[in-house]
C-alpha atoms as a PDB file:
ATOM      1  CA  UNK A   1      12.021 101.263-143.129  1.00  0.00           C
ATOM      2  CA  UNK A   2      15.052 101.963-140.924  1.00  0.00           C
ATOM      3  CA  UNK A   3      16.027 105.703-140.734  1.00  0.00           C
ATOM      4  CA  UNK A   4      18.667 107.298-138.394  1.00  0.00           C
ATOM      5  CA  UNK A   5      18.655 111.092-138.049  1.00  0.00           C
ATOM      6  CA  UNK A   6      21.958 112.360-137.636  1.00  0.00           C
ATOM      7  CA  UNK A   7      24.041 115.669-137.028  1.00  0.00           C
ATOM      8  CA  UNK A   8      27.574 116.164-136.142  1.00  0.00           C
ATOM      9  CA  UNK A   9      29.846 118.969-134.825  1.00  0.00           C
ATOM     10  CA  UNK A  10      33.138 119.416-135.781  1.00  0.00           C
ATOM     11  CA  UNK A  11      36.295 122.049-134.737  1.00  0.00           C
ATOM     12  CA  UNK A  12      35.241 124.114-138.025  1.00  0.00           C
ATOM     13  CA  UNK A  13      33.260 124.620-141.370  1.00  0.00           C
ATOM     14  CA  UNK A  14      35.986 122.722-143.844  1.00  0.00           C
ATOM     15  CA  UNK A  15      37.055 119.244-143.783  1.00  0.00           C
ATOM     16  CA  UNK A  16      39.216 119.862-146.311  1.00  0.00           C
ATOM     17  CA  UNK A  17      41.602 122.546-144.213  1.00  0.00           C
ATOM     18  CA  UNK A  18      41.612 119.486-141.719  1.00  0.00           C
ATOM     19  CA  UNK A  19      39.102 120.026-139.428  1.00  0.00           C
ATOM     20  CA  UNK A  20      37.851 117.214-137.336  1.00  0.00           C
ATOM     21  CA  UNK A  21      34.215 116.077-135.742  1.00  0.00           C
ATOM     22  CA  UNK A  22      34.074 116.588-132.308  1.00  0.00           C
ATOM     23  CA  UNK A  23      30.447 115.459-131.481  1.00  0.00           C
ATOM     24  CA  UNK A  24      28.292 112.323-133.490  1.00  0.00           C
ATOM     25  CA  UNK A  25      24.677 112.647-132.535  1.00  0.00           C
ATOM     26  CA  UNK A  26      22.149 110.014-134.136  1.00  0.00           C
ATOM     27  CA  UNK A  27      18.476 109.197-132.949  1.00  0.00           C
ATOM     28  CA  UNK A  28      16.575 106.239-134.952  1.00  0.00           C
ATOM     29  CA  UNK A  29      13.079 105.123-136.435  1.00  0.00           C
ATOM     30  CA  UNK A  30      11.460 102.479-137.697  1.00  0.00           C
ATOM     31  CA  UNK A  31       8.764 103.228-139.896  1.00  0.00           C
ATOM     32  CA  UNK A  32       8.431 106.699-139.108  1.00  0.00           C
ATOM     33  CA  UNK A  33       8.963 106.073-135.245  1.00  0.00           C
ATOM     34  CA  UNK A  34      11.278 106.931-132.823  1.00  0.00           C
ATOM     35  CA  UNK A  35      12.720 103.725-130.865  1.00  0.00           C
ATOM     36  CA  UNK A  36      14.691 105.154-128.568  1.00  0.00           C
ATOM     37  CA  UNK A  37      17.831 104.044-129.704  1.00  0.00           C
ATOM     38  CA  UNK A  38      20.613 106.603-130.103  1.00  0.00           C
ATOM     39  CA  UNK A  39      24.014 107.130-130.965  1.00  0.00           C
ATOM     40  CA  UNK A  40      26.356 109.912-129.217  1.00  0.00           C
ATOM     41  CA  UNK A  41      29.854 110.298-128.385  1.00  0.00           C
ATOM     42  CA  UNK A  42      32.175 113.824-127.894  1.00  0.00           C
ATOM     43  CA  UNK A  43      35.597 112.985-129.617  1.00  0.00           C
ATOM     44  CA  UNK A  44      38.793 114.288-129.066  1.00  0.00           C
ATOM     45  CA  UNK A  45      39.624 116.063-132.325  1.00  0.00           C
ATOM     46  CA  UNK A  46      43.868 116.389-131.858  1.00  0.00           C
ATOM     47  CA  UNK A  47      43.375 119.902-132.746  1.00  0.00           C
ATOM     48  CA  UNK A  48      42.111 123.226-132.448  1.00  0.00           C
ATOM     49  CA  UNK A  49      38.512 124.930-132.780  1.00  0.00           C
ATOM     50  CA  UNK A  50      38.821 127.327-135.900  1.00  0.00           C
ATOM     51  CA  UNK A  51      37.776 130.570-134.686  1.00  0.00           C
ATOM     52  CA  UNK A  52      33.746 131.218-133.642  1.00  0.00           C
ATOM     53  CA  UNK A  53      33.661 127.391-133.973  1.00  0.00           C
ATOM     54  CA  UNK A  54      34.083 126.696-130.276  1.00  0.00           C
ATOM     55  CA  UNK A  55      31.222 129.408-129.062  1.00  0.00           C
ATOM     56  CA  UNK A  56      28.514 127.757-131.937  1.00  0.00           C
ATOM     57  CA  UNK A  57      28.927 123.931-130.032  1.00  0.00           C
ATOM     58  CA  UNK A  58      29.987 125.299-126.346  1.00  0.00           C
ATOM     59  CA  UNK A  59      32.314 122.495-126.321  1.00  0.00           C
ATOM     60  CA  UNK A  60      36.321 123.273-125.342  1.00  0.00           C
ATOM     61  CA  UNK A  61      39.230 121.202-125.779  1.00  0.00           C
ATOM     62  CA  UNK A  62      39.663 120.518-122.046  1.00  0.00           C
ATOM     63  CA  UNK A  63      36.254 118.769-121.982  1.00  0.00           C
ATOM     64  CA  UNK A  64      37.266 117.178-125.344  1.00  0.00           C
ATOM     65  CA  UNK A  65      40.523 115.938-123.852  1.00  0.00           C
ATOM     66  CA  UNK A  66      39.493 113.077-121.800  1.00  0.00           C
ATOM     67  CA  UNK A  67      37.036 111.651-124.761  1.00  0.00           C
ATOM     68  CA  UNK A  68      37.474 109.051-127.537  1.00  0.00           C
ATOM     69  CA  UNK A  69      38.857 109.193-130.888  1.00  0.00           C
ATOM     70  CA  UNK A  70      36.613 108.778-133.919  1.00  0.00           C
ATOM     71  CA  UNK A  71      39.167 105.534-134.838  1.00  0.00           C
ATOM     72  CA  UNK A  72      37.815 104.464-131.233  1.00  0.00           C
ATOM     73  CA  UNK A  73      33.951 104.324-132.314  1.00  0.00           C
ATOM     74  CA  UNK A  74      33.817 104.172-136.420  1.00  0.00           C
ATOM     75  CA  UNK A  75      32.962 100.671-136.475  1.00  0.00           C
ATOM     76  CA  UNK A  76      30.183 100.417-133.663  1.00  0.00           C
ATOM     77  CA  UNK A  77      28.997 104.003-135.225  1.00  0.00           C
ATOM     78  CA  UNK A  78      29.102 102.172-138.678  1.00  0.00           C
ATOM     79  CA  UNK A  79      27.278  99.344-137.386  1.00  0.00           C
ATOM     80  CA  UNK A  80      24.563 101.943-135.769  1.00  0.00           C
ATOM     81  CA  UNK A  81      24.099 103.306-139.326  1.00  0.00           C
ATOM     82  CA  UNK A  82      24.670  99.928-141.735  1.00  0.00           C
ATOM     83  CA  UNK A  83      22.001  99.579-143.824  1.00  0.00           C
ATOM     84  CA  UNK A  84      19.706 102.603-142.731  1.00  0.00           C
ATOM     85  CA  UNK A  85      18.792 105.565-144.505  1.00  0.00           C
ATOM     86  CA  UNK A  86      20.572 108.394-143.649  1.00  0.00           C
ATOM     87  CA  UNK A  87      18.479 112.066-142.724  1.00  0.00           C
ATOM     88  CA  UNK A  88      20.680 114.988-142.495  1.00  0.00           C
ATOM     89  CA  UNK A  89      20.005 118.529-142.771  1.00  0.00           C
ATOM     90  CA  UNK A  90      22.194 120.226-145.549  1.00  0.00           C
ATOM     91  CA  UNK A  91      23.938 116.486-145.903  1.00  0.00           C
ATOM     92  CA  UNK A  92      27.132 117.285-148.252  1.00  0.00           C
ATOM     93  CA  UNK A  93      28.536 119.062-144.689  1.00  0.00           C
ATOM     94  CA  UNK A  94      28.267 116.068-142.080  1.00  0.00           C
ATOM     95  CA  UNK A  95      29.140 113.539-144.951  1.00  0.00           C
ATOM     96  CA  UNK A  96      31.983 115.243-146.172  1.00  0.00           C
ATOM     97  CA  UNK A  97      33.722 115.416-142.296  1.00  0.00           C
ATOM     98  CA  UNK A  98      32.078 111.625-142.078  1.00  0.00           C
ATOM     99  CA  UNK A  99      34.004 110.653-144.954  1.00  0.00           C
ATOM    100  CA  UNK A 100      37.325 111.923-144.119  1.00  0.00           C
ATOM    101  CA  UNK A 101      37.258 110.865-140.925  1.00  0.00           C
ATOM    102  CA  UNK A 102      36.842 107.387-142.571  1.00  0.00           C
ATOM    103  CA  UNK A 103      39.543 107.970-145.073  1.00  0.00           C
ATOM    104  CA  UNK A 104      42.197 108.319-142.045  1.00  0.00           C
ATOM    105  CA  UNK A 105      41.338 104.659-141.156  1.00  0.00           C
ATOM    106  CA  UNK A 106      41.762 101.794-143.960  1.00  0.00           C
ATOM    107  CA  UNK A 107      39.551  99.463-145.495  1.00  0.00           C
ATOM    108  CA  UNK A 108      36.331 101.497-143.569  1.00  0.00           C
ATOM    109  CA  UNK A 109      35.002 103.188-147.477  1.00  0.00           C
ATOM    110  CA  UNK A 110      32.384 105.915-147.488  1.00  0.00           C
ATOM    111  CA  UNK A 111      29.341 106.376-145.214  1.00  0.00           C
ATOM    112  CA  UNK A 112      27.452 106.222-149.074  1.00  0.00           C
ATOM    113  CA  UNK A 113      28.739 102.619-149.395  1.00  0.00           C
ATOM    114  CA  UNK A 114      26.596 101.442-146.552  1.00  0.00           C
ATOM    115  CA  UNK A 115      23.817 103.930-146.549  1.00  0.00           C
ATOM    116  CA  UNK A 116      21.402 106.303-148.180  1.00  0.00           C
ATOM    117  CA  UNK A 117      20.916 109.547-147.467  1.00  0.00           C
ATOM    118  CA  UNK A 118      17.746 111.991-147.395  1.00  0.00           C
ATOM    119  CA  UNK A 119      18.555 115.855-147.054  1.00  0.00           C
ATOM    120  CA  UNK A 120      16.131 117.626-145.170  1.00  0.00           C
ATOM    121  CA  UNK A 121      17.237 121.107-146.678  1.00  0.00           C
ATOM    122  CA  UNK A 122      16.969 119.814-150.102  1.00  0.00           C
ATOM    123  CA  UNK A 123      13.573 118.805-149.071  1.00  0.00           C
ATOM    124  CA  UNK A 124      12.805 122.074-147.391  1.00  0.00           C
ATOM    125  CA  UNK A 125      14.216 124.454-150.584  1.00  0.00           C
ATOM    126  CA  UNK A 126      11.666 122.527-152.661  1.00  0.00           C
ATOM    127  CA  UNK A 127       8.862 122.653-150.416  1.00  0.00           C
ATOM    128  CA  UNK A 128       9.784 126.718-149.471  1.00  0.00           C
ATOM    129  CA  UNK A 129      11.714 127.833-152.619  1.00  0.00           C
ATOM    130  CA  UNK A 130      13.321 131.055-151.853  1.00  0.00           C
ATOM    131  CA  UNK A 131      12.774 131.116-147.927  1.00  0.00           C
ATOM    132  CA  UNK A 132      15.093 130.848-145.373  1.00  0.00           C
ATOM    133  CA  UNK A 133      15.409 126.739-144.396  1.00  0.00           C
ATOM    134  CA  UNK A 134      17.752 126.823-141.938  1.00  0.00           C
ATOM    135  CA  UNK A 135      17.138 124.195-139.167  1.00  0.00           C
ATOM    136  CA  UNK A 136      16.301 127.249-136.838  1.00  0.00           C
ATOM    137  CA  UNK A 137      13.960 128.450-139.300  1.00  0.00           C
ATOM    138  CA  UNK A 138      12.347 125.334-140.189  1.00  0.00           C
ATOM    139  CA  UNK A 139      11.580 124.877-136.248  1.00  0.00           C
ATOM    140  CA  UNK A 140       9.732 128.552-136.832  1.00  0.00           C
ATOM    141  CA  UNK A 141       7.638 127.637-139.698  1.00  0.00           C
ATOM    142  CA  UNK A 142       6.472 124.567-138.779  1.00  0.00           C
ATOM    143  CA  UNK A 143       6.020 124.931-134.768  1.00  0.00           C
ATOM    144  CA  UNK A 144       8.617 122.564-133.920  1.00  0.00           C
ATOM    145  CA  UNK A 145      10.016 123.720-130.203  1.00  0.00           C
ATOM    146  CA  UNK A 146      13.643 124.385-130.540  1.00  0.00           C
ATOM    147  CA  UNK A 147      13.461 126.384-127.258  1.00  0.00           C
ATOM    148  CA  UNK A 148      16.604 124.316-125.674  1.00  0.00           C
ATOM    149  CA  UNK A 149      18.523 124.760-128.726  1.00  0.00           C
ATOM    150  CA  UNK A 150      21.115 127.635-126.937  1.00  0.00           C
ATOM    151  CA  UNK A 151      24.030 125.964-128.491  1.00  0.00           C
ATOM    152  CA  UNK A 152      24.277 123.461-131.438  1.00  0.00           C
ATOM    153  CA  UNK A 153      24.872 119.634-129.943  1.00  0.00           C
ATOM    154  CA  UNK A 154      24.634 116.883-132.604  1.00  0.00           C
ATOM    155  CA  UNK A 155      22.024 114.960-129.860  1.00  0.00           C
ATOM    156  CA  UNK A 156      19.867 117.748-129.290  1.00  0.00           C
ATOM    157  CA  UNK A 157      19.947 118.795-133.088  1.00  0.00           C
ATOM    158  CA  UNK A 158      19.292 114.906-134.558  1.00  0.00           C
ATOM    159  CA  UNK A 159      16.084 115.120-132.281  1.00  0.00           C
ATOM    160  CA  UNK A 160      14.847 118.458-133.151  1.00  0.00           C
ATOM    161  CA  UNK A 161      15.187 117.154-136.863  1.00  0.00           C
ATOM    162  CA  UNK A 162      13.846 114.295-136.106  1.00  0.00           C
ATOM    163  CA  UNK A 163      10.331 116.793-135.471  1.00  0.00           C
ATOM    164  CA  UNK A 164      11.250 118.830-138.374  1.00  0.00           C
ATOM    165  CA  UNK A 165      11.773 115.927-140.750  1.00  0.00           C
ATOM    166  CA  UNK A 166       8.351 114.409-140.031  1.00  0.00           C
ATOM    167  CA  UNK A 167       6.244 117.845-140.406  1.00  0.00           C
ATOM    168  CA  UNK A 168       8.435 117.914-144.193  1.00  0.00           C
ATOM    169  CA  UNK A 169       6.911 114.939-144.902  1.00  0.00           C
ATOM    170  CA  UNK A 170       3.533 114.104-143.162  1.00  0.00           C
ATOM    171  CA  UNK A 171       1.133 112.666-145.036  1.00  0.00           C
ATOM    172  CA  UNK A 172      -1.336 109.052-144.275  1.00  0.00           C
ATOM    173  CA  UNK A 173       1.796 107.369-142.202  1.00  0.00           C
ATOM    174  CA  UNK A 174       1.555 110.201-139.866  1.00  0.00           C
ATOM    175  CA  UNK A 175      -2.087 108.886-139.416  1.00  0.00           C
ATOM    176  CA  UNK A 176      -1.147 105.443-138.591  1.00  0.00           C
ATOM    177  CA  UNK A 177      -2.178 104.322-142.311  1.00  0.00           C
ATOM    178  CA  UNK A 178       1.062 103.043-143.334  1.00  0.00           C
ATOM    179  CA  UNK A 179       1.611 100.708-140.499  1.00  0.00           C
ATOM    180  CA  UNK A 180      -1.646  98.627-141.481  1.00  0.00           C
ATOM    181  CA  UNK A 181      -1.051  95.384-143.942  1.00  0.00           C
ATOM    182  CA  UNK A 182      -2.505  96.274-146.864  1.00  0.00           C
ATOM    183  CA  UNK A 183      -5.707  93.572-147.177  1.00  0.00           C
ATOM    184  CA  UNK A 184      -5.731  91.716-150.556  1.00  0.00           C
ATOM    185  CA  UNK A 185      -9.160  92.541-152.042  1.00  0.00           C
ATOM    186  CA  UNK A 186     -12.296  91.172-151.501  1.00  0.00           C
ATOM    187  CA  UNK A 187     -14.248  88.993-153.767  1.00  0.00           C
ATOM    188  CA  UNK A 188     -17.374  91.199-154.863  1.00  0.00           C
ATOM    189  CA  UNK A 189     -20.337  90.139-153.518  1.00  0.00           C
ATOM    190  CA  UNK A 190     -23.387  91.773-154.579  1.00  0.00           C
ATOM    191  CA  UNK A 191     -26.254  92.398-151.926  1.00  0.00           C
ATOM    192  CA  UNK A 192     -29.761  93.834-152.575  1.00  0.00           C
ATOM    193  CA  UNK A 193     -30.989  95.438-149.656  1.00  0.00           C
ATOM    194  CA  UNK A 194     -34.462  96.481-149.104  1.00  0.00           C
ATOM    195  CA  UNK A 195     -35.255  99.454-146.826  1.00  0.00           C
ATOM    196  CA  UNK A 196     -38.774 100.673-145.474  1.00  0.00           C
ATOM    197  CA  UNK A 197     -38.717 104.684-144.627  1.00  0.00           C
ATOM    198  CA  UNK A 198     -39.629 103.305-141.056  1.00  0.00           C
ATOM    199  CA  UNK A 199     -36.809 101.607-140.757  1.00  0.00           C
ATOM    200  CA  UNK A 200     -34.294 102.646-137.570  1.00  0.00           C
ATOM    201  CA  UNK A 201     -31.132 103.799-138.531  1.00  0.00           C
ATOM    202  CA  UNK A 202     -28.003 102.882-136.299  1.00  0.00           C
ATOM    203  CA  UNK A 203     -26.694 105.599-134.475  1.00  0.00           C
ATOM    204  CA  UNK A 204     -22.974 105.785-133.273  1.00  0.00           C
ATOM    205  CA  UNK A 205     -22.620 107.818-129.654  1.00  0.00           C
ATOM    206  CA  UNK A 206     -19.185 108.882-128.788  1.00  0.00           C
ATOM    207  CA  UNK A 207     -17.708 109.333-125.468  1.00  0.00           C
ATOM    208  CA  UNK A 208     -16.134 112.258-124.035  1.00  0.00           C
ATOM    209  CA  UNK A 209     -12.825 110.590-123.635  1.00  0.00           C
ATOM    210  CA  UNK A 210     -12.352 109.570-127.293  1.00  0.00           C
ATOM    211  CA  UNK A 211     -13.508 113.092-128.575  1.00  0.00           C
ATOM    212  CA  UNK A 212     -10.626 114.540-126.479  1.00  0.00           C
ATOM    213  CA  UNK A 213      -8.470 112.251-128.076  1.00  0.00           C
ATOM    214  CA  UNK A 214      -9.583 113.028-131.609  1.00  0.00           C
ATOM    215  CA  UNK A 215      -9.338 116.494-130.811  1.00  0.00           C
ATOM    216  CA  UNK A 216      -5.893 116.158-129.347  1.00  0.00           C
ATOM    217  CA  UNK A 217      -4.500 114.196-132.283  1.00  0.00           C
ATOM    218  CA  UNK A 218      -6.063 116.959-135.177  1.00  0.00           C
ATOM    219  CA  UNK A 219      -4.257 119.897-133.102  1.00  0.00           C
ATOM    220  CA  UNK A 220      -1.428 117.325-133.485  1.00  0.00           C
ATOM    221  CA  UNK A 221      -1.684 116.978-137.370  1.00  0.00           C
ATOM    222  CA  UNK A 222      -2.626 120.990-137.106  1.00  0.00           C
ATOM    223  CA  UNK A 223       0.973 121.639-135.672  1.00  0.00           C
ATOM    224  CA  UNK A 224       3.140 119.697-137.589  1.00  0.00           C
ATOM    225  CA  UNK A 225       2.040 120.385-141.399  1.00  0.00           C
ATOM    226  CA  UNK A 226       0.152 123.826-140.916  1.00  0.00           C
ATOM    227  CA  UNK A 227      -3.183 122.703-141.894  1.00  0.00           C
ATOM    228  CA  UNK A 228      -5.682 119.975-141.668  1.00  0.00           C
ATOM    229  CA  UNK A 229      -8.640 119.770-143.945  1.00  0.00           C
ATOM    230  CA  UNK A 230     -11.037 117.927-141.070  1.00  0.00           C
ATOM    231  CA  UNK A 231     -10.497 120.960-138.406  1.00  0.00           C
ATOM    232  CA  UNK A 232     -11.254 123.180-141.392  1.00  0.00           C
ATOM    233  CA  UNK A 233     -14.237 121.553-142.610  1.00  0.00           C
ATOM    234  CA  UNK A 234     -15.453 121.683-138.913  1.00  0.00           C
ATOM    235  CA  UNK A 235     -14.879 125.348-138.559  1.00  0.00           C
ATOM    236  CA  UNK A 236     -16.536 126.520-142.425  1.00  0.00           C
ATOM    237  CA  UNK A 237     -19.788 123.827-141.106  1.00  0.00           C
ATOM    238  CA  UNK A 238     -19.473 125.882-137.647  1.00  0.00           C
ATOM    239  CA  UNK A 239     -19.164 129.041-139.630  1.00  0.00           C
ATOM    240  CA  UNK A 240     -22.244 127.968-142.138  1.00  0.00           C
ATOM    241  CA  UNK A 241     -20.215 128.285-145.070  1.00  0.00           C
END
């Protein structure tokens, strides 16, 4: 599957008192990997910041001034996202400025006409129901490092959510499981094995480099969903529980 993480900033908080998007930022996957393709462009809004709105981004219309249009990009930036599904934390914001940035051009529709979307906060409230699930927050709870997140930047935000968004929803494809072809199964065969008490039993001896990598990929799983079951059946077999 084809999935672009994307955030936007814009001059203020409603689209519909004409505020425009000032910065695109998208970062994409397939299957649950990064590729290192991205999307990201400043625009020049034709307006000005609502106030607060400029110290959140740290962008000002002077640097703004010299940058393109969204008419400029929409159709290489609706190229980027045709087809893909859509991750957005709290999605009816970036959509909604999305959208009416579309509507100012004609014949372009709705971002929902080419894409889906998944909303990482409506993920996180029913994961965390009655917690905080800001972005920040999110980073907090599930040791994601948002340390260079001074100022909000669409770029810089699409690829902290990118973390956040696969912590939400580990499972087997964070194990490398869902990239496998699924094997059609095997015609039974049934074997009858006979085996003395003498008999030597194969042993399996495993180097010190590829127990630092199993170790290093647990702490991995560890730090992204909060728990794994294999370091904690170590430590309670450790423990003698």
């Amino acid at each position: 599957m084809r999935q672009i993480i994307l955030d936007t900033e814009t001059t203020g908080l409603e689209w519909r008192k004409g505020n425009r998007v000032v910065e695109i930022g998208c970062v994409e996957l397939w299957e649950r990997r990064p590729t290192g393709r991205t999307f990201h462009y400043y625009l020049n809004p034709d307006r000005e910041f609502e106030a607060g709105a400029q110290e959140v981004t740290g962008l000002s219309l002077d640097f703004l001034a010299d940058k393109p249009r969204f008419a400029e990009i929409a159709e290489e930036f609706l190229a980027f996202i045709d087809g893909a599904e859509l991750v957005i934390h709290n999605a009816a914001f970036d959509l909604g400025f999305l959208d009416a940035e579309l509507a100012r051009l004609d014949g372009l529709g709705k971002v929902l006409d080419r894409c889906t979307v998944e909303d990482t906060l409506l993920l996180a409230r029913k994961r965390y129901p009655g917690q905080r699930n800001s972005l920040d927050a999110l980073c907090k709870r599930l040791g994601v490092d948002n340390s260079q997140r001074q100022l909000h930047g669409a770029l810089l935000d699409a690829q902290i959510l990118l973390d956040v968004y696969l912590a939400l929803t580990s499972g087997q494809g964070e194990i490398g499981f869902a990239s496998q072809p699924i094997a059609a199964p095997a015609e039974r065969i049934d074997v009858s094995l006979s085996v003395t008490a003498s008999a030597v039993r194969p042993s399996v001896r495993i180097l010190p480099d590829e127990a630092q990598l199993h170790a290093e990929r647990l702490a991995g799983l560890q730090k992204k969903s909060g728990r794994c079951l294999w370091l904690a059946l170590e430590a309670a077999v450790e423990s003698g529980d």
